[in-house]
PDB file of N, CA and C in Angstrom:
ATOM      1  N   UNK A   1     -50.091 -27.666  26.426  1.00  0.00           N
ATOM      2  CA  UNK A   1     -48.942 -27.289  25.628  1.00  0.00           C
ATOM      3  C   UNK A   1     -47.977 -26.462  26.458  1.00  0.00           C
ATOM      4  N   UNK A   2     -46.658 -26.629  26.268  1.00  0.00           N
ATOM      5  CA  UNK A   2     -45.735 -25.606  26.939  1.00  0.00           C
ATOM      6  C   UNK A   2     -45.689 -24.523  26.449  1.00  0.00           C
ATOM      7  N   UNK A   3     -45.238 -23.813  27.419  1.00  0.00           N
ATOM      8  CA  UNK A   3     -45.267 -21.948  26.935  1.00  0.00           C
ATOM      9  C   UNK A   3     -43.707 -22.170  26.193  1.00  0.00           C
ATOM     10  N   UNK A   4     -43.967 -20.884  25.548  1.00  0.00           N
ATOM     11  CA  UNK A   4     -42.320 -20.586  25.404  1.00  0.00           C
ATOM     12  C   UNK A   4     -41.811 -19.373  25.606  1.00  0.00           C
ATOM     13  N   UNK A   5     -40.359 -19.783  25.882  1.00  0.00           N
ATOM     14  CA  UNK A   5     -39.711 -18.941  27.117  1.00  0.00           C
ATOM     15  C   UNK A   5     -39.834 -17.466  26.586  1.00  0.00           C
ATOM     16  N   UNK A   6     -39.523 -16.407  26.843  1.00  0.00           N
ATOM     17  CA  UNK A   6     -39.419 -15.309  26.322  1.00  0.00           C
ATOM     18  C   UNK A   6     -38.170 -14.669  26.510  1.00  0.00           C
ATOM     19  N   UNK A   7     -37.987 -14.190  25.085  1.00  0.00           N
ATOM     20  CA  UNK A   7     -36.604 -14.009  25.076  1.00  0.00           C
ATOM     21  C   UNK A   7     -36.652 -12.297  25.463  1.00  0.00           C
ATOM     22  N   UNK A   8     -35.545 -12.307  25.988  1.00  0.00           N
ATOM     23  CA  UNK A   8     -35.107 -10.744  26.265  1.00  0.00           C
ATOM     24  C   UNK A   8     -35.146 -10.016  25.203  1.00  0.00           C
ATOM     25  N   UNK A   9     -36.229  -8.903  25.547  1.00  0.00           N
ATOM     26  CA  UNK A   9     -35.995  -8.121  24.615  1.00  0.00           C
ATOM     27  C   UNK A   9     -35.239  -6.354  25.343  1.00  0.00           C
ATOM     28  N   UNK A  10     -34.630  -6.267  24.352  1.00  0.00           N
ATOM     29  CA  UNK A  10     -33.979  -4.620  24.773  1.00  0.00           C
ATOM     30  C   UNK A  10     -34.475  -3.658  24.939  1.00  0.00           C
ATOM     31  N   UNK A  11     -34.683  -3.085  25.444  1.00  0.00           N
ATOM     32  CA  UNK A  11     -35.765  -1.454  26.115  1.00  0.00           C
ATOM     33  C   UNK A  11     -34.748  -0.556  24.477  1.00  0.00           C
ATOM     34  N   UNK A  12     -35.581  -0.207  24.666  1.00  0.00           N
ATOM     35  CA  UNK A  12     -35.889   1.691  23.436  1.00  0.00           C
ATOM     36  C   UNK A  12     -34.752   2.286  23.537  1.00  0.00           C
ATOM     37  N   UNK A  13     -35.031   2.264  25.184  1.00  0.00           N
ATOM     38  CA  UNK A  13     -33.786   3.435  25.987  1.00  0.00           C
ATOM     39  C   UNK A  13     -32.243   2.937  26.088  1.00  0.00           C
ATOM     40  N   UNK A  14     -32.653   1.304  25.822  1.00  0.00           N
ATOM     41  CA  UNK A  14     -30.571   1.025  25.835  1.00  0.00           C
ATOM     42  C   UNK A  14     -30.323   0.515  24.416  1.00  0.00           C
ATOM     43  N   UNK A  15     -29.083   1.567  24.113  1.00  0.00           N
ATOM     44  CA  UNK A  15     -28.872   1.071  23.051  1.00  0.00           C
ATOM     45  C   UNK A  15     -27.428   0.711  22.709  1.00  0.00           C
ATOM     46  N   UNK A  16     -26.992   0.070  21.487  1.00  0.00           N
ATOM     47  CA  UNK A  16     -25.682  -0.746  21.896  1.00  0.00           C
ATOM     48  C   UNK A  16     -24.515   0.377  21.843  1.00  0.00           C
ATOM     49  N   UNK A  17     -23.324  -0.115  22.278  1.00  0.00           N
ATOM     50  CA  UNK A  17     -22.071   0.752  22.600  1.00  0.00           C
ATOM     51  C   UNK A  17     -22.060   1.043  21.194  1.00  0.00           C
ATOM     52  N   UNK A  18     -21.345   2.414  20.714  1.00  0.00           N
ATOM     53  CA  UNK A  18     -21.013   2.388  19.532  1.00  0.00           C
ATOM     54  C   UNK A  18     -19.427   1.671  19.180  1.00  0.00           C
ATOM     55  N   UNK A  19     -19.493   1.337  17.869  1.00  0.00           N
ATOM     56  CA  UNK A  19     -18.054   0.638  17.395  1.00  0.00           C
ATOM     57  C   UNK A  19     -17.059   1.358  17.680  1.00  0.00           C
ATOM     58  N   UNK A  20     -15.959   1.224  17.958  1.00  0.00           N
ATOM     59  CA  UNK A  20     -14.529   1.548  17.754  1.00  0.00           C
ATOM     60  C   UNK A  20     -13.921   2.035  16.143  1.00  0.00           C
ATOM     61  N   UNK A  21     -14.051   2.957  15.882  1.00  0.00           N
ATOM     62  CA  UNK A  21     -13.924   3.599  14.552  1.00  0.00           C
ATOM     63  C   UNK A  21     -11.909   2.808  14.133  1.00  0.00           C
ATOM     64  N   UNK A  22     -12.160   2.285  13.046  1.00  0.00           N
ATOM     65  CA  UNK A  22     -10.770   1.335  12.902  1.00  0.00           C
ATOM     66  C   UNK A  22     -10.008   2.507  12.600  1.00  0.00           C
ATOM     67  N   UNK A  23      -8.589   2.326  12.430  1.00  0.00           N
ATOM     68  CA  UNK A  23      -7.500   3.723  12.149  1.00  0.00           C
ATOM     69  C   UNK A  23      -7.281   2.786  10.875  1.00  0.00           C
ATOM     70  N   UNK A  24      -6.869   3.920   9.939  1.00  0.00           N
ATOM     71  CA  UNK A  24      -6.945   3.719   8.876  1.00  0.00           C
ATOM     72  C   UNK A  24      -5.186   4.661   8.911  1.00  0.00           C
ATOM     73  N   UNK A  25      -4.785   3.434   8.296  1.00  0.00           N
ATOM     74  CA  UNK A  25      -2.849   3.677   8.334  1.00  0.00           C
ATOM     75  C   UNK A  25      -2.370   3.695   7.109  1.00  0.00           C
ATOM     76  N   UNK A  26      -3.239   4.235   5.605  1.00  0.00           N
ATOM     77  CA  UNK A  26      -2.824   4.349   4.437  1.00  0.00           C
ATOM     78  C   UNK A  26      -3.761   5.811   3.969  1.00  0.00           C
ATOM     79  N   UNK A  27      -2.774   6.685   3.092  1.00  0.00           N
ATOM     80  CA  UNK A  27      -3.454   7.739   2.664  1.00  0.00           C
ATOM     81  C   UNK A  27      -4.483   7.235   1.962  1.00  0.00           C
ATOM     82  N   UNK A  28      -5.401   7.916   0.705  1.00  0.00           N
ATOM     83  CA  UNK A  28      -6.355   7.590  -0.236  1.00  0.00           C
ATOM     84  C   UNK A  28      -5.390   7.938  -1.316  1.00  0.00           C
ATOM     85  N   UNK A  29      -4.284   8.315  -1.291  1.00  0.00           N
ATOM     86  CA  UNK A  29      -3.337   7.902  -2.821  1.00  0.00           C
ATOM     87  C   UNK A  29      -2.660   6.597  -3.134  1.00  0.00           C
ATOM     88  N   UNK A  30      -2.520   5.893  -1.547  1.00  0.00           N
ATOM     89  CA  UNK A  30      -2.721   4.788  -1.819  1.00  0.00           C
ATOM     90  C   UNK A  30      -3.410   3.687  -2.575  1.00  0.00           C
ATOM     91  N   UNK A  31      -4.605   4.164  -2.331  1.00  0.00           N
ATOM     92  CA  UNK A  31      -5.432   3.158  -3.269  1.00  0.00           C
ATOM     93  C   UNK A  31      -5.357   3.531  -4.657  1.00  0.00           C
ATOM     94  N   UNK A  32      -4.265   2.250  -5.565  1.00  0.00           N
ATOM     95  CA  UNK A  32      -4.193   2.886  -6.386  1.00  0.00           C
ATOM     96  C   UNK A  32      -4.313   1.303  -6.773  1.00  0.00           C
ATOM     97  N   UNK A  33      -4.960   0.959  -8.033  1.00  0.00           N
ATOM     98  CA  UNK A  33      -4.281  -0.554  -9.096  1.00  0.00           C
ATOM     99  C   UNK A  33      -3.354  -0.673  -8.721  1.00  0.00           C
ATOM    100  N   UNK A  34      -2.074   0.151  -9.415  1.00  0.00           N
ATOM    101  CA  UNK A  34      -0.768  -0.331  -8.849  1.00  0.00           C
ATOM    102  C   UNK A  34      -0.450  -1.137  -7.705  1.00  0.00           C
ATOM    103  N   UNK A  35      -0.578  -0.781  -6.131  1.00  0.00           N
ATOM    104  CA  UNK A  35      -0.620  -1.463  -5.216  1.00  0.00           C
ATOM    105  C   UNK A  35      -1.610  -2.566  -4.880  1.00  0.00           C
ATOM    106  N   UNK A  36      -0.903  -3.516  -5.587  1.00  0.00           N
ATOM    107  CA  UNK A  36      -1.840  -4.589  -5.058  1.00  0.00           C
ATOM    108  C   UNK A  36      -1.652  -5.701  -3.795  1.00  0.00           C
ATOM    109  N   UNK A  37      -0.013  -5.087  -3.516  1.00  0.00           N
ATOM    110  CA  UNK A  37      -0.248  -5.697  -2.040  1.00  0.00           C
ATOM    111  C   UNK A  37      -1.794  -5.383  -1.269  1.00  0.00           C
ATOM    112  N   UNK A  38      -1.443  -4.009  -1.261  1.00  0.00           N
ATOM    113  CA  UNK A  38      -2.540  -3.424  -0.308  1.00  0.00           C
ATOM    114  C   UNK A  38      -4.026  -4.007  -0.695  1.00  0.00           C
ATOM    115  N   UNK A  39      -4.314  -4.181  -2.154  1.00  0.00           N
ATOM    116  CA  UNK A  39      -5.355  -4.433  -2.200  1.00  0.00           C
ATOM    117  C   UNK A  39      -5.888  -5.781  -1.846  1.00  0.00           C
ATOM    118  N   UNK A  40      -5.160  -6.715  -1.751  1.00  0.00           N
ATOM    119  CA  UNK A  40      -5.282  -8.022  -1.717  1.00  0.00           C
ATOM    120  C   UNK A  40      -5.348  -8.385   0.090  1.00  0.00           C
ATOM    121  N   UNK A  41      -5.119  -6.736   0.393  1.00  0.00           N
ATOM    122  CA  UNK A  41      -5.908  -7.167   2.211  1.00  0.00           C
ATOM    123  C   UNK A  41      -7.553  -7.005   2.035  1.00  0.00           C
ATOM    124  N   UNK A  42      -7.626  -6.706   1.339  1.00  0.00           N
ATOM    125  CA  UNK A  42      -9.387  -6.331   1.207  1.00  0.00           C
ATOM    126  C   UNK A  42     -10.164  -6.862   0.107  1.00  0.00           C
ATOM    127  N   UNK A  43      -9.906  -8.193  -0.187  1.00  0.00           N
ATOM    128  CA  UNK A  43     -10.112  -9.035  -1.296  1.00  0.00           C
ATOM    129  C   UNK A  43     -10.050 -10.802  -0.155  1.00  0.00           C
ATOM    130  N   UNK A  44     -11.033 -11.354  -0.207  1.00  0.00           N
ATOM    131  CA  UNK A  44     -11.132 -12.908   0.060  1.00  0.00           C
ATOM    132  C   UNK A  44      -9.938 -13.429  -0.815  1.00  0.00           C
ATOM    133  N   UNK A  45     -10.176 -14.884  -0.123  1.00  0.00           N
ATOM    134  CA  UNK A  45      -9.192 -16.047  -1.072  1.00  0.00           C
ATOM    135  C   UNK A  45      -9.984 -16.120  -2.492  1.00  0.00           C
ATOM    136  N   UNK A  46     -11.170 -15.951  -2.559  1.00  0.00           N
ATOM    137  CA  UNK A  46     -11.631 -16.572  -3.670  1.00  0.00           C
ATOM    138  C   UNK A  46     -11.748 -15.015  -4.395  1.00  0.00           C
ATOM    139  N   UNK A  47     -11.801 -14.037  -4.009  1.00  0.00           N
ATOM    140  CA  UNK A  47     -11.484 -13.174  -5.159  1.00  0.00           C
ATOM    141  C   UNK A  47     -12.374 -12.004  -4.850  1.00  0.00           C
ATOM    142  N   UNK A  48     -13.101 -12.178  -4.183  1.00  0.00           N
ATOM    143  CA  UNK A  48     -14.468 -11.346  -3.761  1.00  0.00           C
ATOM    144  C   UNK A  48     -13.724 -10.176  -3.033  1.00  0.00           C
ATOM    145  N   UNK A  49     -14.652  -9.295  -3.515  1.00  0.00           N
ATOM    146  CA  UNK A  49     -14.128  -7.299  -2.661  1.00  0.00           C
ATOM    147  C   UNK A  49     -15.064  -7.783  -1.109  1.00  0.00           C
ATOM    148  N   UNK A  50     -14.286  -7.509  -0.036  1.00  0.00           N
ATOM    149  CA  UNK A  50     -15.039  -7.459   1.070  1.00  0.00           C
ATOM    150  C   UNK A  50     -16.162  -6.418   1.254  1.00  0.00           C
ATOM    151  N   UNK A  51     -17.168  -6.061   1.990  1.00  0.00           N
ATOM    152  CA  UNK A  51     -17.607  -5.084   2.355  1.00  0.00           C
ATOM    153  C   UNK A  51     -17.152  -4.296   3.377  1.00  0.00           C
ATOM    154  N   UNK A  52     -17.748  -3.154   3.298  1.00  0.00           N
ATOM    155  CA  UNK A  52     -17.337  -2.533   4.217  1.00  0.00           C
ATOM    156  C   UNK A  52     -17.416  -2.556   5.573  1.00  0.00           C
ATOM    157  N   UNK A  53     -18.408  -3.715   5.938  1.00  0.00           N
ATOM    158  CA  UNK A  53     -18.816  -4.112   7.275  1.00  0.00           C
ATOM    159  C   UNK A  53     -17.680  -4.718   7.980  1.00  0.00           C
ATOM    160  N   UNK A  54     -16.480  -5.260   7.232  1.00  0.00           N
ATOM    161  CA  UNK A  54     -15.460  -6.049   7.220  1.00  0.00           C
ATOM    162  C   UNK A  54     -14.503  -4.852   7.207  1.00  0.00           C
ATOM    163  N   UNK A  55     -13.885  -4.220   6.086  1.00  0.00           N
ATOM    164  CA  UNK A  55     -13.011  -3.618   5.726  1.00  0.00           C
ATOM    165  C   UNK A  55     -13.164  -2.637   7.409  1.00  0.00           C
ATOM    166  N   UNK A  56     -14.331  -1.645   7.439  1.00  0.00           N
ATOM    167  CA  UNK A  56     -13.888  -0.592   8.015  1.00  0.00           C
ATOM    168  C   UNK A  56     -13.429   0.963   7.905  1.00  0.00           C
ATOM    169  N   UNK A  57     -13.758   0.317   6.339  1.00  0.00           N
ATOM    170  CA  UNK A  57     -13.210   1.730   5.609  1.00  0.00           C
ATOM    171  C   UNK A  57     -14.781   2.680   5.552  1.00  0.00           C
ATOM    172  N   UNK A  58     -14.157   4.007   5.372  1.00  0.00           N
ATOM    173  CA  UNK A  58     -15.491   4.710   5.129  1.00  0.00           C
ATOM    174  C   UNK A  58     -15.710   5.053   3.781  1.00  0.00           C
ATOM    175  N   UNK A  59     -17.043   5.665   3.497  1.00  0.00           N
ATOM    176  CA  UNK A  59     -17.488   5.117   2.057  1.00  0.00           C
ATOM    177  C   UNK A  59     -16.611   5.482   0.815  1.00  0.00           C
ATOM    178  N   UNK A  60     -16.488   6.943   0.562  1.00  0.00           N
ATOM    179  CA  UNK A  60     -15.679   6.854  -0.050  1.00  0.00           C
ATOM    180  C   UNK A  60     -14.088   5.988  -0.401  1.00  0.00           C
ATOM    181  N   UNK A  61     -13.409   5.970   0.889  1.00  0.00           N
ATOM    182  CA  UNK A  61     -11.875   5.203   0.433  1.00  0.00           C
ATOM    183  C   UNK A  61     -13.254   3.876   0.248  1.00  0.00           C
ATOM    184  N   UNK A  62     -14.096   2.728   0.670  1.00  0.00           N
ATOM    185  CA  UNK A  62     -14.858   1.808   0.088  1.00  0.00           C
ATOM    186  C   UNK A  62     -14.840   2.034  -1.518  1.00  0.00           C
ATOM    187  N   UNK A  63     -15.562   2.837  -2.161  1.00  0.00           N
ATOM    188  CA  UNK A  63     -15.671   3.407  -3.537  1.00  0.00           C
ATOM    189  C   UNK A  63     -14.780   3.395  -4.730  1.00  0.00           C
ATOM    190  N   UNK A  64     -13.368   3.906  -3.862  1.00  0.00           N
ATOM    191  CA  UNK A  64     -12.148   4.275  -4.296  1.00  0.00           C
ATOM    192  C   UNK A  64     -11.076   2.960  -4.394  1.00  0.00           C
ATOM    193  N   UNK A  65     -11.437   1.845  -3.435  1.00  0.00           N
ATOM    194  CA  UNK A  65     -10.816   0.730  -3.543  1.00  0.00           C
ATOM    195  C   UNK A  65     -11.082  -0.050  -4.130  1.00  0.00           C
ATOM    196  N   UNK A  66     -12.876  -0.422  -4.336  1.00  0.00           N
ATOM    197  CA  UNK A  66     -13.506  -1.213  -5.241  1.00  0.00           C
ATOM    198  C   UNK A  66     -13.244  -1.236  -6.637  1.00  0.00           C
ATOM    199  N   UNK A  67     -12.941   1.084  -7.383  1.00  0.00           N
ATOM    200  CA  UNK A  67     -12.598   0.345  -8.427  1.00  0.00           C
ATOM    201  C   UNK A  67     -11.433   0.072  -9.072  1.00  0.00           C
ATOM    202  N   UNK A  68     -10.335   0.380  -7.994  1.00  0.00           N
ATOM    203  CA  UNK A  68      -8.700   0.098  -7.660  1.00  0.00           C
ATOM    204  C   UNK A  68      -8.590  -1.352  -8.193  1.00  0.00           C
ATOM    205  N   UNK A  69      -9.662  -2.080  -7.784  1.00  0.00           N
ATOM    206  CA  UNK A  69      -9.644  -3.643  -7.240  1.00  0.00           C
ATOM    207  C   UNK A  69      -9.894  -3.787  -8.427  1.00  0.00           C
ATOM    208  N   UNK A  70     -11.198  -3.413  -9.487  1.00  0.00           N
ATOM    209  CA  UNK A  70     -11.235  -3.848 -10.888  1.00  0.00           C
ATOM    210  C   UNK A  70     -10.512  -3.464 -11.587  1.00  0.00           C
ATOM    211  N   UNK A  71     -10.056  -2.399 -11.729  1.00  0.00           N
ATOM    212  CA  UNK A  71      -8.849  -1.670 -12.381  1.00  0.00           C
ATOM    213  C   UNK A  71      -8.323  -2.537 -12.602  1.00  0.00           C
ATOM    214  N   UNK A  72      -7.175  -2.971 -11.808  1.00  0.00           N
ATOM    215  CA  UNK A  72      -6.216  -3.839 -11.590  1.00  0.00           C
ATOM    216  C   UNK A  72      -6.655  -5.735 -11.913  1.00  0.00           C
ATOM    217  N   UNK A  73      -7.959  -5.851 -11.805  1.00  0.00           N
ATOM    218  CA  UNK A  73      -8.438  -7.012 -12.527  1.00  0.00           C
ATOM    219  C   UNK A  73      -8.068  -7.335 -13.893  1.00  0.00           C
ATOM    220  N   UNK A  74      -8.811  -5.917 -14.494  1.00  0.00           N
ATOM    221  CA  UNK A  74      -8.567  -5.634 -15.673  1.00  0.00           C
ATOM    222  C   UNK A  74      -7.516  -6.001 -16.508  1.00  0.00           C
ATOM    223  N   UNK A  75      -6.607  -5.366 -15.850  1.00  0.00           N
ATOM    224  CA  UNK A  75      -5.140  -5.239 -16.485  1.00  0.00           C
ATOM    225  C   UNK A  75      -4.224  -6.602 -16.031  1.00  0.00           C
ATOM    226  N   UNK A  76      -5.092  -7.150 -15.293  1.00  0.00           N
ATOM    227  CA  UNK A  76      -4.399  -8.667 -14.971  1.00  0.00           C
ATOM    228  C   UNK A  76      -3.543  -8.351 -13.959  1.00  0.00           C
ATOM    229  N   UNK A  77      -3.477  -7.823 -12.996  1.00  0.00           N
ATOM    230  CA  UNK A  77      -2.258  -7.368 -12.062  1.00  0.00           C
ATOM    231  C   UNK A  77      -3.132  -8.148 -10.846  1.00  0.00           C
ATOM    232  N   UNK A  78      -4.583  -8.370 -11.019  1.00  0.00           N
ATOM    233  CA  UNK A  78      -4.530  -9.637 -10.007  1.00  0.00           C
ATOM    234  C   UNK A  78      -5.647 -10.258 -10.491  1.00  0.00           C
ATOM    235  N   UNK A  79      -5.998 -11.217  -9.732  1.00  0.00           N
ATOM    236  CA  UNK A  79      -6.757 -12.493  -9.839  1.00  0.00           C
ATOM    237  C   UNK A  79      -8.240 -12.679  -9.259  1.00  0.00           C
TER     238      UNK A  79
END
């Protein structure tokens, strides 16, 4: 039987670069229902709230946009 290959594994001691922390170019009064330009950067085509793995945001403005995003569901101001 053939062996199989072995994949690289990463030592303990190296670990990955950390991320590039995104700049965040809107206050947190921003996130409001009202603005739904803004919100509709952080919303898919099909309607879905991104995560934050995507967004970039930290948890709170995350928190604060999510329920911006239903808010504004709510009231029909988006889709």
């Amino acid at each position: 039987m053939p062996r199989k290959k072995d994949k690289k594994k990463r030592d303990s001691n190296q670990s990955r670069p950390p991320r590039p922390k995104p700049k965040i170019d809107f206050t947190i009064d921003q996130l409001n229902y009202r603005n739904t330009e803004l919100l509709q950067t952080f919303v898919t085509g099909h309607g879905r709230i991104l995560p934050r793995k995507y967004t970039g945001l930290p948890a709170h403005y995350q928190r604060r946009m999510a329920n911006a995003i239903k808010q504004a569901r709510q009231l029909l101001l988006m889709k």
